[in-house]
C-alpha atoms as a PDB file:
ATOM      1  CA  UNK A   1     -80.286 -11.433  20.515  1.00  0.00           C
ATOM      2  CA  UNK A   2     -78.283  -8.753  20.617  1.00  0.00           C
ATOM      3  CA  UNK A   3     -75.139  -7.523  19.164  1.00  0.00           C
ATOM      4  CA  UNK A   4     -73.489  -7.169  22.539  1.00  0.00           C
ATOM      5  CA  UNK A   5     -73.834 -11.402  23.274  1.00  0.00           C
ATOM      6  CA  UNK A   6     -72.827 -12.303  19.756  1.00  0.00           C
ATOM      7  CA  UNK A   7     -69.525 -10.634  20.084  1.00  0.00           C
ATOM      8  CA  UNK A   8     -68.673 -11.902  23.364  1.00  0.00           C
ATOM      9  CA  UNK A   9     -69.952 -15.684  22.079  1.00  0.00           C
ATOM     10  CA  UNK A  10     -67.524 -15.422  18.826  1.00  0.00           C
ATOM     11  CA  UNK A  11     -65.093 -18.049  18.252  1.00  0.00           C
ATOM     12  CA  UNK A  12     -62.206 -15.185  18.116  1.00  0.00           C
ATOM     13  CA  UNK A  13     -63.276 -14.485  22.141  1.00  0.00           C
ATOM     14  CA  UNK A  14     -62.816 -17.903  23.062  1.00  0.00           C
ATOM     15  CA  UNK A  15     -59.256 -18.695  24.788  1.00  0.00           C
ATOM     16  CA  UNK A  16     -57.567 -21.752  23.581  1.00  0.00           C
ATOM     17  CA  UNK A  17     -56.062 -23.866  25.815  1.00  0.00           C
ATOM     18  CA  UNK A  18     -57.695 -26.806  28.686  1.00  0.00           C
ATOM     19  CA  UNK A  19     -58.830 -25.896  31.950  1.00  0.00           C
ATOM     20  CA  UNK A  20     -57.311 -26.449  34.897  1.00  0.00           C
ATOM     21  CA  UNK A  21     -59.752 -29.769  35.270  1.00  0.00           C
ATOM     22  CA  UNK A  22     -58.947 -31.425  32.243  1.00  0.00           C
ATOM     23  CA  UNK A  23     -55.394 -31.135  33.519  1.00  0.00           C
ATOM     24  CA  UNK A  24     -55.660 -32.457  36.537  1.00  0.00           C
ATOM     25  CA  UNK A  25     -57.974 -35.264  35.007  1.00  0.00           C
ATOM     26  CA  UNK A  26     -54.869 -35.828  32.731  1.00  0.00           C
ATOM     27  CA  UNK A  27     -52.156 -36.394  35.118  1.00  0.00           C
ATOM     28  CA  UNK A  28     -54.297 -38.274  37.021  1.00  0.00           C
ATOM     29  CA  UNK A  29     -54.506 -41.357  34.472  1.00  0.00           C
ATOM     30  CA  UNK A  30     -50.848 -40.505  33.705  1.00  0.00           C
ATOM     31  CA  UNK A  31     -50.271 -41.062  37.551  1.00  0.00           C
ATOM     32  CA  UNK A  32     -51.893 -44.298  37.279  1.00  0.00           C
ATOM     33  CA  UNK A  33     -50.324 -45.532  34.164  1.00  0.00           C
ATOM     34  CA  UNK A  34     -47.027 -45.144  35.293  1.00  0.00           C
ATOM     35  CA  UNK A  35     -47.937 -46.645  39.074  1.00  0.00           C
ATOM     36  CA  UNK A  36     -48.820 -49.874  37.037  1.00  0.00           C
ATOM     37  CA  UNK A  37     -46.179 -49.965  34.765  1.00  0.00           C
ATOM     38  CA  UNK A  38     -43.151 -48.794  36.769  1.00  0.00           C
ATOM     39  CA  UNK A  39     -43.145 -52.105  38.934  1.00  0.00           C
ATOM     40  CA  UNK A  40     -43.272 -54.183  35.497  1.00  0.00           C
ATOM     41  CA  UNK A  41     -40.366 -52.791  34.221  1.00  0.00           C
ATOM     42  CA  UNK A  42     -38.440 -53.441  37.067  1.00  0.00           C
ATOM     43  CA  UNK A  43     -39.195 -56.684  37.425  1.00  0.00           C
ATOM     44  CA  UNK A  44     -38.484 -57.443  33.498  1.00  0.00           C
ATOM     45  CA  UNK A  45     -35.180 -55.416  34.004  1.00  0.00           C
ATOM     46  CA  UNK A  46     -34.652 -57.696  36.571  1.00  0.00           C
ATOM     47  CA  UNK A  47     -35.101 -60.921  34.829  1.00  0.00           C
ATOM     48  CA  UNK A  48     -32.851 -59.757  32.323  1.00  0.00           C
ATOM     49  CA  UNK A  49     -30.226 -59.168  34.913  1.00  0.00           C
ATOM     50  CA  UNK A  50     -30.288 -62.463  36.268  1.00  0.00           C
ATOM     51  CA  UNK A  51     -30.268 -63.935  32.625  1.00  0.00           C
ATOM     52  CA  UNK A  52     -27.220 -62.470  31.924  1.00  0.00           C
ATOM     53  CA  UNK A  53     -25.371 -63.531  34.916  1.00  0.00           C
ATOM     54  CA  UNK A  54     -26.494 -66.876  34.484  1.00  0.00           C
ATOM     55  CA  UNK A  55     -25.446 -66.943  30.587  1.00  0.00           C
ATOM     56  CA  UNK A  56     -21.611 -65.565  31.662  1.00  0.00           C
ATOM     57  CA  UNK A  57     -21.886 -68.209  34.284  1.00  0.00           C
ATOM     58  CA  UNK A  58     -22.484 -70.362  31.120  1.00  0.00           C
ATOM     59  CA  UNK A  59     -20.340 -69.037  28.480  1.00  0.00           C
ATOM     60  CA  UNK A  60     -17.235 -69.547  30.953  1.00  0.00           C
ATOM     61  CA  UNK A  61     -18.141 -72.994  31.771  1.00  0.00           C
ATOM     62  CA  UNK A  62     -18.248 -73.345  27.793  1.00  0.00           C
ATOM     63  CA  UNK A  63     -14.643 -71.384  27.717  1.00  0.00           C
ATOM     64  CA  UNK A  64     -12.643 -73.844  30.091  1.00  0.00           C
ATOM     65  CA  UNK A  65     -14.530 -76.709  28.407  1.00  0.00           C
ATOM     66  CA  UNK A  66     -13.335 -75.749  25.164  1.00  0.00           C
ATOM     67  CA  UNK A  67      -9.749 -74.878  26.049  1.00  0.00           C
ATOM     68  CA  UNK A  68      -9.356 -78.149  27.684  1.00  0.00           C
ATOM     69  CA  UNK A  69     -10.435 -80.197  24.633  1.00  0.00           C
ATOM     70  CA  UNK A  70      -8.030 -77.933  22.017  1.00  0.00           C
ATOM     71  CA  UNK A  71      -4.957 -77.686  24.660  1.00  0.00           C
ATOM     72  CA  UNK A  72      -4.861 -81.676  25.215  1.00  0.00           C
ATOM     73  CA  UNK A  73      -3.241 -82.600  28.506  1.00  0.00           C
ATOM     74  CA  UNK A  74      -3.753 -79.465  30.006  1.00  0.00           C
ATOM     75  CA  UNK A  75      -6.558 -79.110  32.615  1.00  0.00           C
ATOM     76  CA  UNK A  76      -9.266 -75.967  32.594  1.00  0.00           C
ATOM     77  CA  UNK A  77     -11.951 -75.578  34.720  1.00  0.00           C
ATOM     78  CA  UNK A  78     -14.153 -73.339  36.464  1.00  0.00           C
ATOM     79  CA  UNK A  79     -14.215 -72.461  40.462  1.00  0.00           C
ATOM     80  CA  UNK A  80     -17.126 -70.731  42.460  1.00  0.00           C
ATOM     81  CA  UNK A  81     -16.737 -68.236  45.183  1.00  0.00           C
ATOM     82  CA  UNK A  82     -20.225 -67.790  46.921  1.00  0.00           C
ATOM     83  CA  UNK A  83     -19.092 -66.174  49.537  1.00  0.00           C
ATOM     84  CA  UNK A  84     -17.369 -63.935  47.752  1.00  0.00           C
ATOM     85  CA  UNK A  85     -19.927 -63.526  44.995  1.00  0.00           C
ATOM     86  CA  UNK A  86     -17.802 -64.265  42.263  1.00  0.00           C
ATOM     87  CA  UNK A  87     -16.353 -67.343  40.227  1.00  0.00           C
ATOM     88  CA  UNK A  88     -13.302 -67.371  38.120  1.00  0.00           C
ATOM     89  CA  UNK A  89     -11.968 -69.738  34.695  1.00  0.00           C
ATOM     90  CA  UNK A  90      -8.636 -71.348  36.082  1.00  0.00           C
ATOM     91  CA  UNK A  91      -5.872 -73.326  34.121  1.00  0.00           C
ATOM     92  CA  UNK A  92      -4.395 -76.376  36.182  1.00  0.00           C
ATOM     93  CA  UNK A  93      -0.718 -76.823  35.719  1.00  0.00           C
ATOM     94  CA  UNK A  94       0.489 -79.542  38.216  1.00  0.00           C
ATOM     95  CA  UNK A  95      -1.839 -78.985  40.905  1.00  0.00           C
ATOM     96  CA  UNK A  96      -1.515 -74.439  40.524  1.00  0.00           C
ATOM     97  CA  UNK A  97      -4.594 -73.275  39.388  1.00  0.00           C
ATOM     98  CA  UNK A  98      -4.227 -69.819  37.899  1.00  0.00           C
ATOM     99  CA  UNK A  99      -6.498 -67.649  36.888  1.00  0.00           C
ATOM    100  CA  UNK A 100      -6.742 -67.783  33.014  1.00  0.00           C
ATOM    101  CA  UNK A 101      -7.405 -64.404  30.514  1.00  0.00           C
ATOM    102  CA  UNK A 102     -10.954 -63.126  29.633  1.00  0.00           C
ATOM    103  CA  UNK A 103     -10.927 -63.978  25.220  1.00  0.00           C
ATOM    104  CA  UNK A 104     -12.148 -60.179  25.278  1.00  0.00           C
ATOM    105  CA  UNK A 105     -10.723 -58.124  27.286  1.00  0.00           C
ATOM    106  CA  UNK A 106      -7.257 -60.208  27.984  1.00  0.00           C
ATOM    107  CA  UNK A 107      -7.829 -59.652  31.726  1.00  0.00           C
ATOM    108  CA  UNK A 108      -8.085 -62.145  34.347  1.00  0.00           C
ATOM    109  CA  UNK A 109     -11.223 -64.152  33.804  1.00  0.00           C
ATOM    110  CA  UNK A 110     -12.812 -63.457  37.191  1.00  0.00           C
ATOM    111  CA  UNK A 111     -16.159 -62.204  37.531  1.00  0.00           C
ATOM    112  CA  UNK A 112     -17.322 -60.108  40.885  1.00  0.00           C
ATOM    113  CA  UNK A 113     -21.361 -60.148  40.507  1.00  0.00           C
ATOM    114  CA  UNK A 114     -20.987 -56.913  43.240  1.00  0.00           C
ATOM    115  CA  UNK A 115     -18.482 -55.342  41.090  1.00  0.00           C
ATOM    116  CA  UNK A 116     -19.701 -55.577  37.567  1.00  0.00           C
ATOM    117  CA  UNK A 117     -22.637 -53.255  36.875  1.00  0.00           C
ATOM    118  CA  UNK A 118     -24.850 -55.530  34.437  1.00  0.00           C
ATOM    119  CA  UNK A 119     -24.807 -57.563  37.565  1.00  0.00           C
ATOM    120  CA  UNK A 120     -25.121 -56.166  40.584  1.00  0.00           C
ATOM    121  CA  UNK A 121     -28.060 -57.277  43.016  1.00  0.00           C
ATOM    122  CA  UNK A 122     -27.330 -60.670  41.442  1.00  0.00           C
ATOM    123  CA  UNK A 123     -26.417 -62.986  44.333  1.00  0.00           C
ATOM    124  CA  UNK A 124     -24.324 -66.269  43.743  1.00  0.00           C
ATOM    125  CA  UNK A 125     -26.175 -68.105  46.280  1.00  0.00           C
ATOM    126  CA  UNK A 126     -24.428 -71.628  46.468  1.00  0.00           C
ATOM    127  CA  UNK A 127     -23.327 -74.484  44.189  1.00  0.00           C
ATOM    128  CA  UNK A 128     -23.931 -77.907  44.204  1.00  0.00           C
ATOM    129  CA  UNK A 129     -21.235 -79.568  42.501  1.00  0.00           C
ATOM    130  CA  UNK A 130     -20.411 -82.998  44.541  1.00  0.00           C
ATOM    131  CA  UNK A 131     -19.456 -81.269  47.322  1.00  0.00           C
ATOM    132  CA  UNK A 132     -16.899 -78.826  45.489  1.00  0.00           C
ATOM    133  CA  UNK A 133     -17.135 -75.446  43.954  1.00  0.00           C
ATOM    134  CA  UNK A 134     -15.541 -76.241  41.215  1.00  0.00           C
ATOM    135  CA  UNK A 135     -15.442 -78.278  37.978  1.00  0.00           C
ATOM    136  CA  UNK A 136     -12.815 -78.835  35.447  1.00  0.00           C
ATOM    137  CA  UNK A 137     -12.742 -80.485  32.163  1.00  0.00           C
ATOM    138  CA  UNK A 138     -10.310 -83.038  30.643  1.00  0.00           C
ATOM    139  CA  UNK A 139      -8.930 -83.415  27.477  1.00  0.00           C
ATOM    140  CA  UNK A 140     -12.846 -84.940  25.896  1.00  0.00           C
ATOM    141  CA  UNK A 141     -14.557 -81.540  27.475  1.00  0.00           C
ATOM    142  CA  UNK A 142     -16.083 -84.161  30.090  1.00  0.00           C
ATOM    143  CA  UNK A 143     -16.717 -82.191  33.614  1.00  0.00           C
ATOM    144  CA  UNK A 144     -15.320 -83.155  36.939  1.00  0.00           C
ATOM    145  CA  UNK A 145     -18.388 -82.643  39.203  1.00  0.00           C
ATOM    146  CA  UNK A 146     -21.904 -81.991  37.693  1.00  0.00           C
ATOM    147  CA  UNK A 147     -24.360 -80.072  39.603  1.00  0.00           C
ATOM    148  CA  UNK A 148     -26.169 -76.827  39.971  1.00  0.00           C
ATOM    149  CA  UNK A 149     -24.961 -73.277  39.996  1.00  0.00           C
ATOM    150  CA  UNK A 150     -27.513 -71.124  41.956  1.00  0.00           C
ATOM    151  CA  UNK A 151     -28.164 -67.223  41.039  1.00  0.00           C
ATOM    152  CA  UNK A 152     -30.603 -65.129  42.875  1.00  0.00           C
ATOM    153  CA  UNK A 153     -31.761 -61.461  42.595  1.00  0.00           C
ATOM    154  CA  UNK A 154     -34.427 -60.118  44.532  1.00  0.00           C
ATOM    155  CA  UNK A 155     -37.450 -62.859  44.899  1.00  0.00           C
ATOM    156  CA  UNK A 156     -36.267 -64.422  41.464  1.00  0.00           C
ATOM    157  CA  UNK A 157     -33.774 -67.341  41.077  1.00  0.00           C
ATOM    158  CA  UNK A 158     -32.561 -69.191  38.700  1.00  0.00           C
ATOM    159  CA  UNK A 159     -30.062 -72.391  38.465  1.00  0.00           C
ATOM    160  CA  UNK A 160     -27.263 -73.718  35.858  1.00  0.00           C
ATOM    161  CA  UNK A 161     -27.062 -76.838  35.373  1.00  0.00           C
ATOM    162  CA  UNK A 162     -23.793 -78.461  34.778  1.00  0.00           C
ATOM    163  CA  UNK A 163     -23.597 -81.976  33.340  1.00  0.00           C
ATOM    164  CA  UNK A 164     -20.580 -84.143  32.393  1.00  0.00           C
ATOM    165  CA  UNK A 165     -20.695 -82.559  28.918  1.00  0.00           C
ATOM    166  CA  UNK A 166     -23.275 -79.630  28.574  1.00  0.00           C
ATOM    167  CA  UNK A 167     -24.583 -76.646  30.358  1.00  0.00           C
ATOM    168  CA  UNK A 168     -28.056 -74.883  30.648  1.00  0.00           C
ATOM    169  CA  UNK A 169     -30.285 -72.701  32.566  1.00  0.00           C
ATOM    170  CA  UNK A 170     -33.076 -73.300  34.203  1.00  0.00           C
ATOM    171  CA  UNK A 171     -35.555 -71.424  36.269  1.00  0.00           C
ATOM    172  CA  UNK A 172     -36.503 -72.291  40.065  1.00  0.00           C
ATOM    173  CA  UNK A 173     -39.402 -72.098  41.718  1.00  0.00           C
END
């Protein structure tokens, strides 16, 4: 052996760093991780999308039913717009319905599932509420027309039920 090769072998000769294989091999399983997981998250970020609509669909049925049974005599309800996309809490006075105030944000309660970015995509297919679109609730918080509420977003679709006294989700296949 001579001295020559031992210098050129040492440790302090050596480059650190990968090679250009070991790179490639690299992004190459990143490329695959993310081509697996990418179409995952979207459809869990779509779920949750469609969750949420369905629970403001529910927490406004829940408002008007409320109202109605602590403002006695007065009638509060809840009226669906599929083809606009949207649905709205209304106080009945005599036959005018008006649009009543978000608890929040004090502005009307209307909610445009194309306007509002948590849920756009989210499509309010069609309701079937005894041939209405609409339900309101009398002084006991009992419901006018029970039914479904349909939501849909993408392939996914979900459904709110509405019963005389109590509302809930439910998934449909």
């Amino acid at each position: 052996m001579s001295i020559k090769q031992t210098v050129e072998d040492s440790p302090k000769n050596l480059r650190p760093g990968f090679t250009l294989l070991e790179m490639m091999v690299v992004l190459l399983v990143l490329g695959i991780i993310l081509a697996t997981a990418v179409p995952a998250m979207n459809d869990s970020l779509r779920e949750r999308r469609l969750d949420a609509a369905a629970e403001e669909v529910v927490m406004a049925l829940e408002y008007a039913q409320n109202l109605a049974m602590t403002h006695q005599g007065t009638l509060y309800g809840v009226e669906f717009f599929p083809d606009r996309n949207a649905f709205r809490c209304y106080e009945d006075n005599g036959g005018a319905k008006t649009t009543m105030l978000h608890p929040v944000d004090k502005k009307p309660y209307e909610i445009d599932f194309d306007l509002i970015p948590p849920y756009r995509g989210v499509d309010l297919s069609h309701t079937s509420l005894g041939g209405s679109n609409l339900t309101s609730f009398d002084p006991f918080g009992n419901g006018s027309n029970t039914g479904k509420v349909f939501l849909e977003l993408a392939k996914l679709k979900i459904s709110v039920r509405v019963n005389i006294v109590t509302f809930y989700r439910e998934e449909v296949n």
